[in-house]
PDB file of N, CA and C in Angstrom:
ATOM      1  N   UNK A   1      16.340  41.176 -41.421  1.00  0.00           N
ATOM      2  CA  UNK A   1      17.420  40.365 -40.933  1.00  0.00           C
ATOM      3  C   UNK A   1      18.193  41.099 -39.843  1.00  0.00           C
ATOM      4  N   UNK A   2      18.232  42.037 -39.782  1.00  0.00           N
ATOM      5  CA  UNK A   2      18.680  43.371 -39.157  1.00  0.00           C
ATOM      6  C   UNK A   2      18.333  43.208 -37.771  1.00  0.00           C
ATOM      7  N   UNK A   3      16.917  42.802 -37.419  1.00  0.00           N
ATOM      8  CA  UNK A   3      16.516  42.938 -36.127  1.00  0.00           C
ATOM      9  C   UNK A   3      16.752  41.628 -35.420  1.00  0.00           C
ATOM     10  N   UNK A   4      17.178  40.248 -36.088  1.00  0.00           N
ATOM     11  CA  UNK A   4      17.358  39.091 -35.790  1.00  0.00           C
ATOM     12  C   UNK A   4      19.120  38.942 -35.319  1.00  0.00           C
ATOM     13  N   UNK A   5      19.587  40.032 -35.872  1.00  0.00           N
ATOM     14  CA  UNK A   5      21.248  40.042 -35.982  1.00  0.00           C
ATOM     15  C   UNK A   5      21.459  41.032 -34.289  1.00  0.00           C
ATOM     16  N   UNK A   6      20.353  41.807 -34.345  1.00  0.00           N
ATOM     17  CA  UNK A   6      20.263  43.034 -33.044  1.00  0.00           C
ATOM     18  C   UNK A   6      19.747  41.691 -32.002  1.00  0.00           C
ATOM     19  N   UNK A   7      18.762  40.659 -31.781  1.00  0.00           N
ATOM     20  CA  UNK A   7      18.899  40.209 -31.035  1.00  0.00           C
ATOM     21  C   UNK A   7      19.735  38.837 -30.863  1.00  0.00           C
ATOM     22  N   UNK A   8      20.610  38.662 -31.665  1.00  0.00           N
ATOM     23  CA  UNK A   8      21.694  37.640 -31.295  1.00  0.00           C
ATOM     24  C   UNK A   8      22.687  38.418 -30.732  1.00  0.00           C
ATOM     25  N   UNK A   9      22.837  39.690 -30.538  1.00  0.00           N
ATOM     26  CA  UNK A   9      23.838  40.504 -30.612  1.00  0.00           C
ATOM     27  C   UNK A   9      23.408  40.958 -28.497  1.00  0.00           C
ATOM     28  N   UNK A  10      22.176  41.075 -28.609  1.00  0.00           N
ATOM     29  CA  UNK A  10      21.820  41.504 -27.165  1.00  0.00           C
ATOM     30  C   UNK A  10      21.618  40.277 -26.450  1.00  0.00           C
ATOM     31  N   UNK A  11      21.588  39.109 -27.052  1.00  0.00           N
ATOM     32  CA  UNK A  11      21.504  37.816 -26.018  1.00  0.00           C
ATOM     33  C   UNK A  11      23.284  37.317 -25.894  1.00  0.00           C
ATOM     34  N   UNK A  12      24.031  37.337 -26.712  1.00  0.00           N
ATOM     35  CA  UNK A  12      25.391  37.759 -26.787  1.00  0.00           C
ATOM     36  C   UNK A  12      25.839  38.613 -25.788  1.00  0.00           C
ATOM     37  N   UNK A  13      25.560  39.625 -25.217  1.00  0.00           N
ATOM     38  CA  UNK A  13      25.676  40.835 -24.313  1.00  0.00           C
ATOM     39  C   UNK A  13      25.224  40.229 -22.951  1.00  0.00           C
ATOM     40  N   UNK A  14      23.730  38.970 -22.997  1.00  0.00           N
ATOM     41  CA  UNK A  14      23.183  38.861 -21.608  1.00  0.00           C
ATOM     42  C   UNK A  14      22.336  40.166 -21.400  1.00  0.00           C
ATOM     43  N   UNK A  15      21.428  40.786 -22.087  1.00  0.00           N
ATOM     44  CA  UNK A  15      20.397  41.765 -22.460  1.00  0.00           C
ATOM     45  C   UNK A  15      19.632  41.347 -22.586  1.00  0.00           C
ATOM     46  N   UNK A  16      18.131  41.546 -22.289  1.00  0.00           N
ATOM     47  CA  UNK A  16      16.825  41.483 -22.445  1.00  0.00           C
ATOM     48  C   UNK A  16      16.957  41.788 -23.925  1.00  0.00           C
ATOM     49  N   UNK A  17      15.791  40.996 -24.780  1.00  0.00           N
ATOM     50  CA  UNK A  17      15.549  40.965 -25.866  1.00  0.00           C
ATOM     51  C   UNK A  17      13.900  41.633 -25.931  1.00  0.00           C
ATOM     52  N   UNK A  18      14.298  42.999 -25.663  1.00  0.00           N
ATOM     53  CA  UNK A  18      13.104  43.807 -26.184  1.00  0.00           C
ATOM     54  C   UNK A  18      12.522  44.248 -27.319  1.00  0.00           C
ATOM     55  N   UNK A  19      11.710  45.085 -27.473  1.00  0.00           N
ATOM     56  CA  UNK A  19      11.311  46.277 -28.629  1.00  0.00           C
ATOM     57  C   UNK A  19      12.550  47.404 -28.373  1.00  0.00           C
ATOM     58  N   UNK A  20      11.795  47.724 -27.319  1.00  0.00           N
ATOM     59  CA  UNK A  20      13.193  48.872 -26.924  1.00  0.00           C
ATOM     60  C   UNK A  20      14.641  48.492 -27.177  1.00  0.00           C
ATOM     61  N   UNK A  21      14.834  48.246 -26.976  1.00  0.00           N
ATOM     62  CA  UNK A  21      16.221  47.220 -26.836  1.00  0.00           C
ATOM     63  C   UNK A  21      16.993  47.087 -28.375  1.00  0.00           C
ATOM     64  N   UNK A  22      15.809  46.144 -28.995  1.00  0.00           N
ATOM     65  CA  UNK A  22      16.142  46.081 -30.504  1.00  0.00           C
ATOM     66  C   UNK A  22      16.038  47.163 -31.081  1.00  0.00           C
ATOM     67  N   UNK A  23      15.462  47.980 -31.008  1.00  0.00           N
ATOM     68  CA  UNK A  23      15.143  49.531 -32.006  1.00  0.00           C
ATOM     69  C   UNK A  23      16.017  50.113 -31.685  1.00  0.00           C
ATOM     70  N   UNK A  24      16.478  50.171 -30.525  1.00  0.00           N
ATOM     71  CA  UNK A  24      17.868  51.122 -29.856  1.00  0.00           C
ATOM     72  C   UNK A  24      19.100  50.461 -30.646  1.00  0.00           C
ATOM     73  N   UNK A  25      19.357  48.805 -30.646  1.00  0.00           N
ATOM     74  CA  UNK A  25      20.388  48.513 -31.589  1.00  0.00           C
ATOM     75  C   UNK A  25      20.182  48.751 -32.972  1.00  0.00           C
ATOM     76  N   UNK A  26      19.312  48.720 -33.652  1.00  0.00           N
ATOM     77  CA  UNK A  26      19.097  48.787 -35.030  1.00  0.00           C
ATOM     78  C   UNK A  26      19.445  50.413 -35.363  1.00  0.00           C
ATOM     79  N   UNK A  27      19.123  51.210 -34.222  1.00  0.00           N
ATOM     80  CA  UNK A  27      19.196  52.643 -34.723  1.00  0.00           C
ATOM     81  C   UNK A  27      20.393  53.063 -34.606  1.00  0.00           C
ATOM     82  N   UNK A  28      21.288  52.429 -33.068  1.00  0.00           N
ATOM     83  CA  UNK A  28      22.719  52.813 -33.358  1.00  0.00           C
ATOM     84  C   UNK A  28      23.424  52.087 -34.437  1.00  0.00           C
ATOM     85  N   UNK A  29      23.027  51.431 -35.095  1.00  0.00           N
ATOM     86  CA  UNK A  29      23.818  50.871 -36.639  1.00  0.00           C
ATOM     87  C   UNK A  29      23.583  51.857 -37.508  1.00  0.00           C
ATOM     88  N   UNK A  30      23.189  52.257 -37.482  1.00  0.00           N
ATOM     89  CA  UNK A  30      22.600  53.507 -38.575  1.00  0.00           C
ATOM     90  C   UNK A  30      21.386  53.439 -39.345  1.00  0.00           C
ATOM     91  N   UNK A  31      20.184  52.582 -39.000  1.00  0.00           N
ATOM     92  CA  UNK A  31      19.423  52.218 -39.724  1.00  0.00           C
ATOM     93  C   UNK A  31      17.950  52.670 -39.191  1.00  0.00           C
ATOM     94  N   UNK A  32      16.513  52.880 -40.047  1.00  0.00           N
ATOM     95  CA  UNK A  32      15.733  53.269 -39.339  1.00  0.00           C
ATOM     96  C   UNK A  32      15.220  52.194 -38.911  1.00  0.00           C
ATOM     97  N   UNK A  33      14.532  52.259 -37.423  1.00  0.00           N
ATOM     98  CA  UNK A  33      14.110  51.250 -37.028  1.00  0.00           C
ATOM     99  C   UNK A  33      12.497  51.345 -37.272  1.00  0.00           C
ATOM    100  N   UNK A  34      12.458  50.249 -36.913  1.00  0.00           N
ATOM    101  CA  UNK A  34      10.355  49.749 -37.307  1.00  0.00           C
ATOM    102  C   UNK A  34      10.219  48.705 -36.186  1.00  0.00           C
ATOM    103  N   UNK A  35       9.367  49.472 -35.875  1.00  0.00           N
ATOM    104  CA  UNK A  35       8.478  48.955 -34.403  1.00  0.00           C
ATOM    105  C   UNK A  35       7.759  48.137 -34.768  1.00  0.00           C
ATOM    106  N   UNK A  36       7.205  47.315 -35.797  1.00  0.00           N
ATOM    107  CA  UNK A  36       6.537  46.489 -36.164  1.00  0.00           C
ATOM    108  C   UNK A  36       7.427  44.984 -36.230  1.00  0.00           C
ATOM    109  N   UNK A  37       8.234  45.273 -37.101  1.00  0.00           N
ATOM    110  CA  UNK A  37       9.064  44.123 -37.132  1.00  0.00           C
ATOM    111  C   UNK A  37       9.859  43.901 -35.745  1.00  0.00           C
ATOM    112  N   UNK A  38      10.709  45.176 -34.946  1.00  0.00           N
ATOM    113  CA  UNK A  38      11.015  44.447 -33.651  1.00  0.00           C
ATOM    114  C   UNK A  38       9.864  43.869 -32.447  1.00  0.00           C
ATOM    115  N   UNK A  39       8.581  44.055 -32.550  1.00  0.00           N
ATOM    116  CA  UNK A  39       7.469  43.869 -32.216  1.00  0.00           C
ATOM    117  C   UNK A  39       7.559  42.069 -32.397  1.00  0.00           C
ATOM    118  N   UNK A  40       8.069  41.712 -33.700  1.00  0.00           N
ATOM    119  CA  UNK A  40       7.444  40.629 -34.275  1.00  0.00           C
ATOM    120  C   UNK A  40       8.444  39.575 -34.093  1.00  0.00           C
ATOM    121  N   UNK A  41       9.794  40.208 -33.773  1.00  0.00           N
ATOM    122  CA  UNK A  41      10.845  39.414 -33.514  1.00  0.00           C
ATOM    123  C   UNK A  41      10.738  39.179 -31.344  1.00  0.00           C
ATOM    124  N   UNK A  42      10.257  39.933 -30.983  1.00  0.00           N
ATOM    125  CA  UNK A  42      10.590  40.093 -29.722  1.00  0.00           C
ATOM    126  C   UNK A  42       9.291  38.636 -29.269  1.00  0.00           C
ATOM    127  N   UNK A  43       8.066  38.784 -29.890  1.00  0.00           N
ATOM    128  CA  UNK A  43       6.704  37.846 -30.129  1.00  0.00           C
ATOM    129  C   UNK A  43       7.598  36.620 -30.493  1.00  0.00           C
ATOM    130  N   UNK A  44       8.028  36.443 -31.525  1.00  0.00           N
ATOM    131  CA  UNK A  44       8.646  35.042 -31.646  1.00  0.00           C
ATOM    132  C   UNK A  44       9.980  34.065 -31.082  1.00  0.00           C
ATOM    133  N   UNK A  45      10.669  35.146 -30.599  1.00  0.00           N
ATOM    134  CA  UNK A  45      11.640  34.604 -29.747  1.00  0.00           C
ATOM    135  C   UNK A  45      10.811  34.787 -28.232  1.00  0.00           C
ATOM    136  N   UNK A  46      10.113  34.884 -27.906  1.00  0.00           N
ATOM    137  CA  UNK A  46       9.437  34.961 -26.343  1.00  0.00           C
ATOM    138  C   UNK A  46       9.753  33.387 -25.761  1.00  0.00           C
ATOM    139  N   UNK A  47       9.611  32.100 -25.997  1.00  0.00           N
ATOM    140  CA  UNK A  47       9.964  31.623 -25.715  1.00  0.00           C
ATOM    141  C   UNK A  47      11.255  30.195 -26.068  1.00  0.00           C
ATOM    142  N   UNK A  48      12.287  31.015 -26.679  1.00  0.00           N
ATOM    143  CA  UNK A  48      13.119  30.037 -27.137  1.00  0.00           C
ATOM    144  C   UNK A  48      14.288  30.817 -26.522  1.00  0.00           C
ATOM    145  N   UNK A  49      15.159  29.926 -26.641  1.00  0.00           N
ATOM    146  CA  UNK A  49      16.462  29.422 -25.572  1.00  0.00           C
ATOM    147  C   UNK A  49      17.646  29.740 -26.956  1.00  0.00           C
ATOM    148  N   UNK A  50      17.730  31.162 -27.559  1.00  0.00           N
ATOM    149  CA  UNK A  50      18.830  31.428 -28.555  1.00  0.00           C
ATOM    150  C   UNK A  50      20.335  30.307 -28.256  1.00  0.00           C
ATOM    151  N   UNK A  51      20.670  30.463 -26.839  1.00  0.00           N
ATOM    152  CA  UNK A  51      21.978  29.919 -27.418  1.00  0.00           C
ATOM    153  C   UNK A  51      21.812  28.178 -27.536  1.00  0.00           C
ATOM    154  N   UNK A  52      21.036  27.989 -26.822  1.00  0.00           N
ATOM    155  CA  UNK A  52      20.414  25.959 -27.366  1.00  0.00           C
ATOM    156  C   UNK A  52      20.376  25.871 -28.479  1.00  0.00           C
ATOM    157  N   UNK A  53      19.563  27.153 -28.879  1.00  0.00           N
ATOM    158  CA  UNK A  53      19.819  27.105 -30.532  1.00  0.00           C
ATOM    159  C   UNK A  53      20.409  27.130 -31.376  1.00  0.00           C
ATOM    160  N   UNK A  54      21.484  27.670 -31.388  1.00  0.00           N
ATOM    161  CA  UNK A  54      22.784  27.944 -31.650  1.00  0.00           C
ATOM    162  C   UNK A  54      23.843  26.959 -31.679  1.00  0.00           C
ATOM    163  N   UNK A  55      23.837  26.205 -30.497  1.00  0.00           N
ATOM    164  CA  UNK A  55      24.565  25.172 -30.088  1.00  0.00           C
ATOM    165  C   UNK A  55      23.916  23.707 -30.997  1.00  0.00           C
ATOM    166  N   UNK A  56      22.571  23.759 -30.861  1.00  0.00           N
ATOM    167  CA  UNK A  56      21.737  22.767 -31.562  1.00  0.00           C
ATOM    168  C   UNK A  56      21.928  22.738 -33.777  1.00  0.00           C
ATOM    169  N   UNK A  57      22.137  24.273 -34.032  1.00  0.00           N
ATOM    170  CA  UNK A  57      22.281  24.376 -35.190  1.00  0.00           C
ATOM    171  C   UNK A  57      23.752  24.234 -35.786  1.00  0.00           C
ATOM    172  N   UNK A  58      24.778  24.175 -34.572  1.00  0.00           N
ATOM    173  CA  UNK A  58      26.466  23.798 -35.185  1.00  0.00           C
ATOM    174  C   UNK A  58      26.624  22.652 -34.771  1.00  0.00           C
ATOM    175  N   UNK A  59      25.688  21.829 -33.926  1.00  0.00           N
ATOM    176  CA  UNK A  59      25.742  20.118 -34.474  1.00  0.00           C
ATOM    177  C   UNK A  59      25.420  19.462 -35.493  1.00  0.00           C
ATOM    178  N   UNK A  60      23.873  20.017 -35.555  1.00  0.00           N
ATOM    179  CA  UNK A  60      23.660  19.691 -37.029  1.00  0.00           C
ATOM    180  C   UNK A  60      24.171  19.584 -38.150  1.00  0.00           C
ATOM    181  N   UNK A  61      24.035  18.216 -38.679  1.00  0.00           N
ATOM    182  CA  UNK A  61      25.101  17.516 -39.986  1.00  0.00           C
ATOM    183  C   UNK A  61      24.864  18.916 -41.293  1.00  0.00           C
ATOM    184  N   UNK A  62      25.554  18.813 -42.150  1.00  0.00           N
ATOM    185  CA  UNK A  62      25.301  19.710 -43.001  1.00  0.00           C
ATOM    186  C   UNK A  62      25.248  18.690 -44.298  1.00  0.00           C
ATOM    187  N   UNK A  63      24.261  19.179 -44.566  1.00  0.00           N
ATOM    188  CA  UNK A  63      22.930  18.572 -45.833  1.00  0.00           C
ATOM    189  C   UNK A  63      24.357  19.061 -47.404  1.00  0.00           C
ATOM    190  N   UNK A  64      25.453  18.675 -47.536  1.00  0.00           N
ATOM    191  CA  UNK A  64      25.727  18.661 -48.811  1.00  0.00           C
ATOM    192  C   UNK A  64      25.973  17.932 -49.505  1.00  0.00           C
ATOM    193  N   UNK A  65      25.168  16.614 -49.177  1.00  0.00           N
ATOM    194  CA  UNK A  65      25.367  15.695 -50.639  1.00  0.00           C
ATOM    195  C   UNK A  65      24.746  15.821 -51.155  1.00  0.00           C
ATOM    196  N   UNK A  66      23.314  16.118 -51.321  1.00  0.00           N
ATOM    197  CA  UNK A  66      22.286  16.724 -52.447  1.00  0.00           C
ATOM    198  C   UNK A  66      22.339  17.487 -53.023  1.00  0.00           C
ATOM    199  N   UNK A  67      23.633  18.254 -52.453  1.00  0.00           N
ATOM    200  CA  UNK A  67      23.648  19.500 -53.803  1.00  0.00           C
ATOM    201  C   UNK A  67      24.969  19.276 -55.091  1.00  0.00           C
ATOM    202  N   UNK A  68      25.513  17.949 -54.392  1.00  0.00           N
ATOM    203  CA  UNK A  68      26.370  17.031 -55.225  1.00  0.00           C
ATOM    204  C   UNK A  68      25.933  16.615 -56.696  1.00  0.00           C
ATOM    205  N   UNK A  69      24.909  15.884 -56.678  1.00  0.00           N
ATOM    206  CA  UNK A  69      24.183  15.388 -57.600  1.00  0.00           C
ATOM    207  C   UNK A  69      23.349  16.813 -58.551  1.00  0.00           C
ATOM    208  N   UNK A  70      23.279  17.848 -57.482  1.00  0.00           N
ATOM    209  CA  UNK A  70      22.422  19.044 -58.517  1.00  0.00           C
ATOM    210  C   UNK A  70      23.405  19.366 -59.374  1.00  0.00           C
ATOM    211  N   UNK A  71      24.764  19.454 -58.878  1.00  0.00           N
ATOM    212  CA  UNK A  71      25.658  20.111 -59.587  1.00  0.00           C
ATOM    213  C   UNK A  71      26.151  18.920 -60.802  1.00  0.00           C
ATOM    214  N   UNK A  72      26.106  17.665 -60.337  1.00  0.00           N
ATOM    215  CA  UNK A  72      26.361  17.047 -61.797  1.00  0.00           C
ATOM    216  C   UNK A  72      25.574  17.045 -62.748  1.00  0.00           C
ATOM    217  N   UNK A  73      24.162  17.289 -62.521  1.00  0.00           N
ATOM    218  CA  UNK A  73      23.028  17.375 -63.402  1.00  0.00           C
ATOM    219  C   UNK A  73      23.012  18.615 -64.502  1.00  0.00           C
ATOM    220  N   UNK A  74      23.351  19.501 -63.471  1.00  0.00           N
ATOM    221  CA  UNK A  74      23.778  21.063 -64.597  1.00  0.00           C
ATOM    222  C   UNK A  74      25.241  21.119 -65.489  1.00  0.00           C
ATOM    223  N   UNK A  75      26.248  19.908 -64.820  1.00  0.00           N
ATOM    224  CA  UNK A  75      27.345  20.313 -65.779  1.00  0.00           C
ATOM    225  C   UNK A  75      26.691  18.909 -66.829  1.00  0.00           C
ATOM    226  N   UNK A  76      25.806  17.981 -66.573  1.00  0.00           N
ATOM    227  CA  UNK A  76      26.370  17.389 -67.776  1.00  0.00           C
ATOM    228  C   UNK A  76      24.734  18.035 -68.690  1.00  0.00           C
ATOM    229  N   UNK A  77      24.427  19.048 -68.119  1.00  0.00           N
ATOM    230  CA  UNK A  77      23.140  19.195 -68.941  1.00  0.00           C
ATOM    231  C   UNK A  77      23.954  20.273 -69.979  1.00  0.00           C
ATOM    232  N   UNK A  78      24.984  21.227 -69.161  1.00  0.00           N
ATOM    233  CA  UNK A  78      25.834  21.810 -70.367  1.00  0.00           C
ATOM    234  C   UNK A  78      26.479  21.150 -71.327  1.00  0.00           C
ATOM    235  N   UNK A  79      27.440  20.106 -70.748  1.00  0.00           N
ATOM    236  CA  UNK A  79      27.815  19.152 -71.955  1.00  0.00           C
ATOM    237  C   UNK A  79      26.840  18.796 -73.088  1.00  0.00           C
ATOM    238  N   UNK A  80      25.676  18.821 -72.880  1.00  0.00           N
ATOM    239  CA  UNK A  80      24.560  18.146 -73.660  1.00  0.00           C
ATOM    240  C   UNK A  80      24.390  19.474 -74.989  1.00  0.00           C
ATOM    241  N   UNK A  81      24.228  20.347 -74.067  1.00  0.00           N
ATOM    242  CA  UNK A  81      23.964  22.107 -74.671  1.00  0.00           C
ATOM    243  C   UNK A  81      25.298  21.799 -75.333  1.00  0.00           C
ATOM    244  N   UNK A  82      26.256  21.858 -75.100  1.00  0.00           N
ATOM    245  CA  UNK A  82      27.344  22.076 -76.248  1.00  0.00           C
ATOM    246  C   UNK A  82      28.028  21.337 -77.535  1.00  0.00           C
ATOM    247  N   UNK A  83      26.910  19.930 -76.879  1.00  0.00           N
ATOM    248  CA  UNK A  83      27.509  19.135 -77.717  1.00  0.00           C
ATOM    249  C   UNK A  83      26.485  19.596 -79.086  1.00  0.00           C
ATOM    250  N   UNK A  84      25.314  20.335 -78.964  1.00  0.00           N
ATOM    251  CA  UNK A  84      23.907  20.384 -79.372  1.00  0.00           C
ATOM    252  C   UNK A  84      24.500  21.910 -80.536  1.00  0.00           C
ATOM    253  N   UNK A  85      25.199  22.352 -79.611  1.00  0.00           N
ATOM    254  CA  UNK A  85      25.594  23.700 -80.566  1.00  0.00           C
ATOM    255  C   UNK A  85      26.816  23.388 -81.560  1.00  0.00           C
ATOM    256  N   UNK A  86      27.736  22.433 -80.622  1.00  0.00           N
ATOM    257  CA  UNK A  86      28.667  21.806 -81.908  1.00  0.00           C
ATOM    258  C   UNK A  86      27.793  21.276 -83.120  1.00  0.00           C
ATOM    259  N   UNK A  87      27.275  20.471 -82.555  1.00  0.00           N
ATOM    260  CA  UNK A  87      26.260  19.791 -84.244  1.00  0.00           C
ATOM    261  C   UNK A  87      25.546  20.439 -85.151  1.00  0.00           C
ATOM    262  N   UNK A  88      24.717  21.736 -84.057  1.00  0.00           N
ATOM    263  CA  UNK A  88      24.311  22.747 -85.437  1.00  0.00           C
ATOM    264  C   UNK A  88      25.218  23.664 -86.796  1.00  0.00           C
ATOM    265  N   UNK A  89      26.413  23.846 -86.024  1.00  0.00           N
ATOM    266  CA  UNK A  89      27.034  24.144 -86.739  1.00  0.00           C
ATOM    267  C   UNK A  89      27.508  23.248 -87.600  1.00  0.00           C
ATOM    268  N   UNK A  90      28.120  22.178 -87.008  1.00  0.00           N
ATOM    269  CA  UNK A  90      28.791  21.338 -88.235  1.00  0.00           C
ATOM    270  C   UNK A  90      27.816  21.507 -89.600  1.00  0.00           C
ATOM    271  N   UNK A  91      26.190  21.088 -88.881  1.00  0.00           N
ATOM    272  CA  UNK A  91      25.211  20.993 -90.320  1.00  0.00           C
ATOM    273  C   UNK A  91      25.336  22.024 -90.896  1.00  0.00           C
ATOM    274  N   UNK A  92      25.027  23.430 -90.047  1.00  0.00           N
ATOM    275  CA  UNK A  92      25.166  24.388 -91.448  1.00  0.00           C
ATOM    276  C   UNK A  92      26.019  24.983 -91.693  1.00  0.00           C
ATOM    277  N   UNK A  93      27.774  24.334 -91.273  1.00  0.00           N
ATOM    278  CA  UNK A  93      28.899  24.369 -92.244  1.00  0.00           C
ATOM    279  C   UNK A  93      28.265  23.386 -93.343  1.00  0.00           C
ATOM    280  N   UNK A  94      28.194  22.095 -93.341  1.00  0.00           N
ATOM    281  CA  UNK A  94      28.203  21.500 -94.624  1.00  0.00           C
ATOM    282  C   UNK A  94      26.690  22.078 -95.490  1.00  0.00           C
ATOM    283  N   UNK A  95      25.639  22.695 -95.082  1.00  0.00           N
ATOM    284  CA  UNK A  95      24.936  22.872 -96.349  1.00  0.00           C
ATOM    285  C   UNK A  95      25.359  24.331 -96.531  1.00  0.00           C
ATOM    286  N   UNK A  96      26.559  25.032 -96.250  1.00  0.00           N
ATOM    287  CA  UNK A  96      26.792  26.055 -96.849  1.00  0.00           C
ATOM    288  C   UNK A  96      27.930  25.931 -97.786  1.00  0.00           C
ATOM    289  N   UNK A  97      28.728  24.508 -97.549  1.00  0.00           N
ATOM    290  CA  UNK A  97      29.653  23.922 -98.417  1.00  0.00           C
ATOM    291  C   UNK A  97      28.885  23.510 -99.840  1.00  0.00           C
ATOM    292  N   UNK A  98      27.541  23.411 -99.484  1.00  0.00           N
ATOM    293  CA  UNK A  98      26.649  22.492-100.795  1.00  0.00           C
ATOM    294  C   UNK A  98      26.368  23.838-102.104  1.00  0.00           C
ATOM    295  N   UNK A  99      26.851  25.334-101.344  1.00  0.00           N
ATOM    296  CA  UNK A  99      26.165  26.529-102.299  1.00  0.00           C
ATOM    297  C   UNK A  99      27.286  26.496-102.856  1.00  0.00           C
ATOM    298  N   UNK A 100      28.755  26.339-102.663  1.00  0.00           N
ATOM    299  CA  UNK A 100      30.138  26.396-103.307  1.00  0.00           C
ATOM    300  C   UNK A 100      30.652  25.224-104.054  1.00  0.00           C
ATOM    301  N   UNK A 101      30.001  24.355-103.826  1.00  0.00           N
ATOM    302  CA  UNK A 101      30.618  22.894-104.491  1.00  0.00           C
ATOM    303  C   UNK A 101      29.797  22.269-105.561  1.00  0.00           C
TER     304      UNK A 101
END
């Protein structure tokens, strides 16, 4: 993630998005760099337009009504779980009432 953050950071600047470039930012962060992965980032951004992208990804609607419905599914699946642990107990309160009575 490191080398993706080094080239938003050098297209930010108006910098060539190199190997060199990226390994030189990754190393002044304090981190070791790998020529493989800035290799692989420099290959896949070769032809895309970062800040279109950028601009294209803070228009984009944000997808949270589906996680609306996930979240009612897990609270009422707890309700279900608790109602499930209330009842075990009730039963074996009363057949432990049945050894005293």
């Amino acid at each position: 993630m490191e080398y993706v953050y080094a080239a938003l950071l050098l297209d930010a600047a108006g910098k060539e998005i190199s190997e060199k470039s990226l390994l030189e930012v990754v190393k002044a962060a304090g981190m070791q760099p790998d020529e493989a992965r800035a290799k692989a980032i420099v290959t896949s951004l070769k032809d895309v337009n970062i800040k279109e992208v950028i601009k294209n990804a803070q228009a984009a609607p944000v997808a949270s009504a589906p996680a609306a419905p996930a979240a009612q599914g897990a609270a009422q699946a707890k309700k279900e779980e608790k109602k499930e642990d209330k009842k075990s107990e009730e039963e074996a309160a009363s057949g432990l009432a049945g050894l005293f009575g």
